[in-house]
PDB file of N, CA and C in Angstrom:
ATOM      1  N   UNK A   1       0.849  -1.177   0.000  1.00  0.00           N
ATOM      2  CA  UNK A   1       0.000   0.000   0.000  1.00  0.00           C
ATOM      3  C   UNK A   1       0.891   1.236   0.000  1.00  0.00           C
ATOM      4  N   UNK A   2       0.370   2.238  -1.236  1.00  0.00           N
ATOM      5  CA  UNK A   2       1.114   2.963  -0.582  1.00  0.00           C
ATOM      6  C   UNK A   2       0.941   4.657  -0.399  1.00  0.00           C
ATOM      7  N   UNK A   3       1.297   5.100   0.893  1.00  0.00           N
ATOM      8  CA  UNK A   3       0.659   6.416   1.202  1.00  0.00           C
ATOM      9  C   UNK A   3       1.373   7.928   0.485  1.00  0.00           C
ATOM     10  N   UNK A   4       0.452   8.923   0.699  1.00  0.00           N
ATOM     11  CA  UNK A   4       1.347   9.979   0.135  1.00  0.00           C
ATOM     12  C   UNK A   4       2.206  10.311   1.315  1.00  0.00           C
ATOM     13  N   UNK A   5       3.261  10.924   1.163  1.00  0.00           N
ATOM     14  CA  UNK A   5       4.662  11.278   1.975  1.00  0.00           C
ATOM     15  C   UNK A   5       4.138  12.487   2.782  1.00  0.00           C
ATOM     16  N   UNK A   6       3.945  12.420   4.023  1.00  0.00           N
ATOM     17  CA  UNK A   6       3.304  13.837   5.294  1.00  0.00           C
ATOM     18  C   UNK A   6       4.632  14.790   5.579  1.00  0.00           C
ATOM     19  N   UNK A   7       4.264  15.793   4.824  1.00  0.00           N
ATOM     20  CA  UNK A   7       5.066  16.646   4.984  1.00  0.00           C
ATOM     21  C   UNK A   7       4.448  18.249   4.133  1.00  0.00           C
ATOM     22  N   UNK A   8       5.885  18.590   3.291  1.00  0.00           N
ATOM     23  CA  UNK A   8       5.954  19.924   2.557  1.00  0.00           C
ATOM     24  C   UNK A   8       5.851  19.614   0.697  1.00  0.00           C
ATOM     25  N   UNK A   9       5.600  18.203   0.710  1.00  0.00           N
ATOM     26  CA  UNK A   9       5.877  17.865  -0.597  1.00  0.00           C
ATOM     27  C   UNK A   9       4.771  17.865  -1.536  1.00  0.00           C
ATOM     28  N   UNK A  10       3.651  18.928  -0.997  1.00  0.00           N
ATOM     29  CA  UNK A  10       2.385  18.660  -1.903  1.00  0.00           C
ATOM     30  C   UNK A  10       2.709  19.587  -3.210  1.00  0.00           C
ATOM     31  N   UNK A  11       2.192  19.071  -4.427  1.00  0.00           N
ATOM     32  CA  UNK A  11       2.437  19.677  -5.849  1.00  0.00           C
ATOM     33  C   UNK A  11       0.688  20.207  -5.613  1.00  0.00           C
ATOM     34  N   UNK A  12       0.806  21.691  -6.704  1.00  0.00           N
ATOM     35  CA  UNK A  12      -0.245  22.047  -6.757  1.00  0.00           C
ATOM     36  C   UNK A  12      -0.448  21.929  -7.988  1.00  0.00           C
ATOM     37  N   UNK A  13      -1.894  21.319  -8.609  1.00  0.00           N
ATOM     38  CA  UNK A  13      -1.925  21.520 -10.434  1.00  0.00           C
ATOM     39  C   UNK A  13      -2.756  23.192 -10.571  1.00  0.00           C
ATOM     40  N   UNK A  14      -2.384  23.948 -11.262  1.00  0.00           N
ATOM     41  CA  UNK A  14      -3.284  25.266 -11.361  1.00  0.00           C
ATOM     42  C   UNK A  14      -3.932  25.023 -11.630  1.00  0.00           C
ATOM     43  N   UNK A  15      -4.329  23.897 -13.091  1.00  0.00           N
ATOM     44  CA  UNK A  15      -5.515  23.615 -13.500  1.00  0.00           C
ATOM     45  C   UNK A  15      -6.559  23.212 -12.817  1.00  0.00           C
ATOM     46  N   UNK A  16      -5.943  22.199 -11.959  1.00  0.00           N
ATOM     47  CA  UNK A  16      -7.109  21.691 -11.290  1.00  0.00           C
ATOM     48  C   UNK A  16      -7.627  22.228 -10.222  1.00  0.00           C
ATOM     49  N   UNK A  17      -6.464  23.638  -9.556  1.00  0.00           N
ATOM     50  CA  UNK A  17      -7.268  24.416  -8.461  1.00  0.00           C
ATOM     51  C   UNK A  17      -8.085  25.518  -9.452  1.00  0.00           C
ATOM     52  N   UNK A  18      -7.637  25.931 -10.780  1.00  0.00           N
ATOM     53  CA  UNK A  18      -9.049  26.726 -11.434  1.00  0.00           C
ATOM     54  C   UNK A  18     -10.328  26.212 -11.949  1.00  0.00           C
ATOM     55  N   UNK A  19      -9.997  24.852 -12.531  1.00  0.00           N
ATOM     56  CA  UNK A  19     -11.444  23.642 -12.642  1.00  0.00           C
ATOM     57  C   UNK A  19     -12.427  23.941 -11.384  1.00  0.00           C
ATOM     58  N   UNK A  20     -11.698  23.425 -10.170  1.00  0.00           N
ATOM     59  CA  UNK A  20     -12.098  23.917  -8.482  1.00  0.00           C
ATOM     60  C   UNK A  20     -12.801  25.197  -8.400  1.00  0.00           C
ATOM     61  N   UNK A  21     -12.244  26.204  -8.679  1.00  0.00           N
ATOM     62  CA  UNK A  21     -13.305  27.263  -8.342  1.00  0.00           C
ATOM     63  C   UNK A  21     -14.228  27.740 -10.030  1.00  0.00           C
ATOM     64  N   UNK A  22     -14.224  27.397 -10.932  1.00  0.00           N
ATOM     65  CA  UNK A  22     -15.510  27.389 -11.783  1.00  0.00           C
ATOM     66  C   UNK A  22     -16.137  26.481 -11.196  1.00  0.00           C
ATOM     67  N   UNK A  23     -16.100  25.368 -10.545  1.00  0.00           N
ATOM     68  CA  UNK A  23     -17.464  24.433 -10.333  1.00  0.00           C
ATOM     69  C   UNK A  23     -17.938  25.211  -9.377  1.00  0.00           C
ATOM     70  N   UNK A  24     -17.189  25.801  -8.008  1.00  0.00           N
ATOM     71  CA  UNK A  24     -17.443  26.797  -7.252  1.00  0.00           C
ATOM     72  C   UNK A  24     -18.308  27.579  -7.533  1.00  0.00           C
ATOM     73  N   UNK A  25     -18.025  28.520  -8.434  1.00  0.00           N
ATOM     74  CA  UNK A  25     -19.013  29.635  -9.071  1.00  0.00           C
ATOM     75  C   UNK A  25     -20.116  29.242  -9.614  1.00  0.00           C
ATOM     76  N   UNK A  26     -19.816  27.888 -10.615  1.00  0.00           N
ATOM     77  CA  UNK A  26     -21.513  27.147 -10.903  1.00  0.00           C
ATOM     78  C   UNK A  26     -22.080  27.190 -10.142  1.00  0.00           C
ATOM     79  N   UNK A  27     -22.175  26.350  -8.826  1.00  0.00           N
ATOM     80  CA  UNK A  27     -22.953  25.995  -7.799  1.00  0.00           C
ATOM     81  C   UNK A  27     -23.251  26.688  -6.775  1.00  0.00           C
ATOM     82  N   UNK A  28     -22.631  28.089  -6.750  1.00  0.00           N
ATOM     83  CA  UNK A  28     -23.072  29.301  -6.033  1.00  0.00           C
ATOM     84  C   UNK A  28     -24.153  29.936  -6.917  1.00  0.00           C
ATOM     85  N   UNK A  29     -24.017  29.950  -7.935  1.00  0.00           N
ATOM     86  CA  UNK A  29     -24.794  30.714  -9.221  1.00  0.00           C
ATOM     87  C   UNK A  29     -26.268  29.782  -8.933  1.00  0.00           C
ATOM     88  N   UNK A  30     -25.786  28.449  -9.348  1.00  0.00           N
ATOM     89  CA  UNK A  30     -27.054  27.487  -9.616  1.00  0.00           C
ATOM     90  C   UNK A  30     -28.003  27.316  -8.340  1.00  0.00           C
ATOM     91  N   UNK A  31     -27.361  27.560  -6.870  1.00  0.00           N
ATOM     92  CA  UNK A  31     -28.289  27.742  -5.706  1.00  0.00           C
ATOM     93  C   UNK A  31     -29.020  29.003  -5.475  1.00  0.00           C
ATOM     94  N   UNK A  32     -28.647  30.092  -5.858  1.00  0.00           N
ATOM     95  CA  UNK A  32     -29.062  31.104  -6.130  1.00  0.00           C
ATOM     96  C   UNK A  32     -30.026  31.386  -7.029  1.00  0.00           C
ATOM     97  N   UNK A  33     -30.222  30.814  -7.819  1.00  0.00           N
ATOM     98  CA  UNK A  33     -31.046  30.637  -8.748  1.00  0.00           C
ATOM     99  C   UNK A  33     -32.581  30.373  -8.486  1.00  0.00           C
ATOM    100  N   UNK A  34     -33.484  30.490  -9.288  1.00  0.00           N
ATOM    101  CA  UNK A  34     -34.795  29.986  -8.650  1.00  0.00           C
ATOM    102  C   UNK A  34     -35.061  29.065  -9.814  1.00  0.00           C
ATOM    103  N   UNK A  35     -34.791  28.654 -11.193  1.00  0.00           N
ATOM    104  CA  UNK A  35     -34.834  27.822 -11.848  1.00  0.00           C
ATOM    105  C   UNK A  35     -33.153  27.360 -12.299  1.00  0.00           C
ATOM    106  N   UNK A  36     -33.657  26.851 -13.437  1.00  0.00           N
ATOM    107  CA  UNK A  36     -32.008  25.858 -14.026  1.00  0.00           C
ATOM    108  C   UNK A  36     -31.595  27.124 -14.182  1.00  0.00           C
ATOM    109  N   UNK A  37     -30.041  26.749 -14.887  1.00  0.00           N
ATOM    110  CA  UNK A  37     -29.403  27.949 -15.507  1.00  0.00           C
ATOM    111  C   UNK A  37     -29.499  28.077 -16.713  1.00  0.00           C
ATOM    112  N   UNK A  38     -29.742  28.497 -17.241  1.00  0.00           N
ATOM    113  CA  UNK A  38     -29.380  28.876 -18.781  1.00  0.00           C
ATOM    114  C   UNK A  38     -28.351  28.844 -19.439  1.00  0.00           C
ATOM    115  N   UNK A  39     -28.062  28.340 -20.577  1.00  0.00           N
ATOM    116  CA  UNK A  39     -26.595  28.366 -21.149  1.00  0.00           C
ATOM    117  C   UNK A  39     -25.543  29.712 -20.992  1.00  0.00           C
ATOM    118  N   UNK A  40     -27.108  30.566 -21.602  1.00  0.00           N
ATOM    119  CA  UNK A  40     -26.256  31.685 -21.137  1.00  0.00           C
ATOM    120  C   UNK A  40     -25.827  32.616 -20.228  1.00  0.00           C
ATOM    121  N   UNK A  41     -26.398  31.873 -19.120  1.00  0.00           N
ATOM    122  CA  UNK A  41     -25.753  32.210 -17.668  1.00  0.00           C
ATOM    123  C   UNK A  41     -24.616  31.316 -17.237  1.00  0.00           C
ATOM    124  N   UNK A  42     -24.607  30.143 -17.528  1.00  0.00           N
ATOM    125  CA  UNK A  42     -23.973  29.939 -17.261  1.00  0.00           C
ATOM    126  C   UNK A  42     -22.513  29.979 -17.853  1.00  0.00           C
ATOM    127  N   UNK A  43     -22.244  30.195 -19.282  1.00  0.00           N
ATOM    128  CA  UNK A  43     -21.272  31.187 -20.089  1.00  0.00           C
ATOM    129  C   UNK A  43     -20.633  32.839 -19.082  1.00  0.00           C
ATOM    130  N   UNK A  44     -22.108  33.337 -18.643  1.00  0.00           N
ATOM    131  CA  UNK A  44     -21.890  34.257 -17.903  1.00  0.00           C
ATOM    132  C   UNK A  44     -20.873  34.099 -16.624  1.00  0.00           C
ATOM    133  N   UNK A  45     -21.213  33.229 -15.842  1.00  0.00           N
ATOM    134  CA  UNK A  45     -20.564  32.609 -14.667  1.00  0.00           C
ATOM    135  C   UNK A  45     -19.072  31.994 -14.988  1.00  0.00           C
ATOM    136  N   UNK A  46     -18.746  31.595 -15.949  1.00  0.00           N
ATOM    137  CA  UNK A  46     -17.598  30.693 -16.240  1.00  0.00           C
ATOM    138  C   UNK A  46     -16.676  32.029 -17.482  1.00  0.00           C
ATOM    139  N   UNK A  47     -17.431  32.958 -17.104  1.00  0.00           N
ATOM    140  CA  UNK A  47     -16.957  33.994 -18.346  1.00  0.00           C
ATOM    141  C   UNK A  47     -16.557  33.845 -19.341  1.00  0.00           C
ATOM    142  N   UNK A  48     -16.889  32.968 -20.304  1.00  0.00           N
ATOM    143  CA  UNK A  48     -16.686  32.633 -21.610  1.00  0.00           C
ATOM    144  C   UNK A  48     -16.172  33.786 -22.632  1.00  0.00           C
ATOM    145  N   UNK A  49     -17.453  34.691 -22.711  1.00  0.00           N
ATOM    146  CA  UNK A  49     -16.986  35.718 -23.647  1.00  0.00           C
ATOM    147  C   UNK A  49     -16.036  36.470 -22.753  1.00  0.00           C
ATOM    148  N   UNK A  50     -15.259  36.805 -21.774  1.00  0.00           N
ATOM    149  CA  UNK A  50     -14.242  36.899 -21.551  1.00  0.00           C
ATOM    150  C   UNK A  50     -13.014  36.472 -22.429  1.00  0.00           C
ATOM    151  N   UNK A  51     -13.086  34.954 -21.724  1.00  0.00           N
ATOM    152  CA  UNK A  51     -11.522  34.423 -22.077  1.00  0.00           C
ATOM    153  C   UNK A  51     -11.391  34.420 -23.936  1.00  0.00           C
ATOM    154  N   UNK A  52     -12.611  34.066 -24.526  1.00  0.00           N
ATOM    155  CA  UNK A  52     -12.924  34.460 -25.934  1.00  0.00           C
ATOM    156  C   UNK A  52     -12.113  35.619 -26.434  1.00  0.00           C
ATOM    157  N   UNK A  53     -12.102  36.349 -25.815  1.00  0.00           N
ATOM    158  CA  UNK A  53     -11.563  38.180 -26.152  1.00  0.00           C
ATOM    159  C   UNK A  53     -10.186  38.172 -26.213  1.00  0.00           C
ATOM    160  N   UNK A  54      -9.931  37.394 -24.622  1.00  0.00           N
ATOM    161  CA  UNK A  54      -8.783  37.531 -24.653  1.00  0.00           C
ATOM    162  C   UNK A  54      -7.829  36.297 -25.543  1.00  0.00           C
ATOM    163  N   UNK A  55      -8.539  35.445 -25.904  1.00  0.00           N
ATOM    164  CA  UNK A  55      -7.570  34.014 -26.976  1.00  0.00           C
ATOM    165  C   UNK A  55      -7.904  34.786 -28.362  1.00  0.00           C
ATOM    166  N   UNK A  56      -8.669  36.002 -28.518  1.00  0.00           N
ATOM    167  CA  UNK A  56      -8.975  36.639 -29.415  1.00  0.00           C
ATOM    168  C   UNK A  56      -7.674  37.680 -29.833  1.00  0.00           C
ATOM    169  N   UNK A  57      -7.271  38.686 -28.839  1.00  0.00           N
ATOM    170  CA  UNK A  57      -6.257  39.115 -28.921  1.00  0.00           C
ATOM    171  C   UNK A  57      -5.040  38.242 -28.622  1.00  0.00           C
ATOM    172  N   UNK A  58      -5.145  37.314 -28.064  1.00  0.00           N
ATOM    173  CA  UNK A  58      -3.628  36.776 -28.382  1.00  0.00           C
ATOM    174  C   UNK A  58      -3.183  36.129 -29.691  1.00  0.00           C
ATOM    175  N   UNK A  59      -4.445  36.193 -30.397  1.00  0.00           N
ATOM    176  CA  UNK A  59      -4.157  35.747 -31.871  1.00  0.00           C
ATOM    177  C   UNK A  59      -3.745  36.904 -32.857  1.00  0.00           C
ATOM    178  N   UNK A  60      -3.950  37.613 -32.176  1.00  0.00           N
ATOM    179  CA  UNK A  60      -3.334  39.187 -33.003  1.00  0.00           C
ATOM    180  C   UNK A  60      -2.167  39.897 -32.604  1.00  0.00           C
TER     181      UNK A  60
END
């Protein structure tokens, strides 16, 4: 068996602590809510047309 090592040796993935807080924001959004979400709320919440803009200008 074997355990992870108790100490200072934890790796952090960014990805997976930013995956972590969009589900965050879904499920703050989606309790808040009084019905489902909408696609385009939920685009809203995960800021889509954001990062869009910006993979927009980095292509220029």
């Amino acid at each position: 068996m074997h355990v992870a090592p108790v100490g200072g040796t934890a790796v952090q993935d960014h990805v997976a602590l930013a995956e972590i807080e969009l589900c965050g924001e879904l499920i703050i959004a989606a309790s808040a809510a009084e019905e489902r979400l909408s696609l385009e709320s939920i685009d809203e919440v995960l800021k889509v047309a954001e990062e869009r803009a910006r993979a927009g200008d980095a292509d220029a």
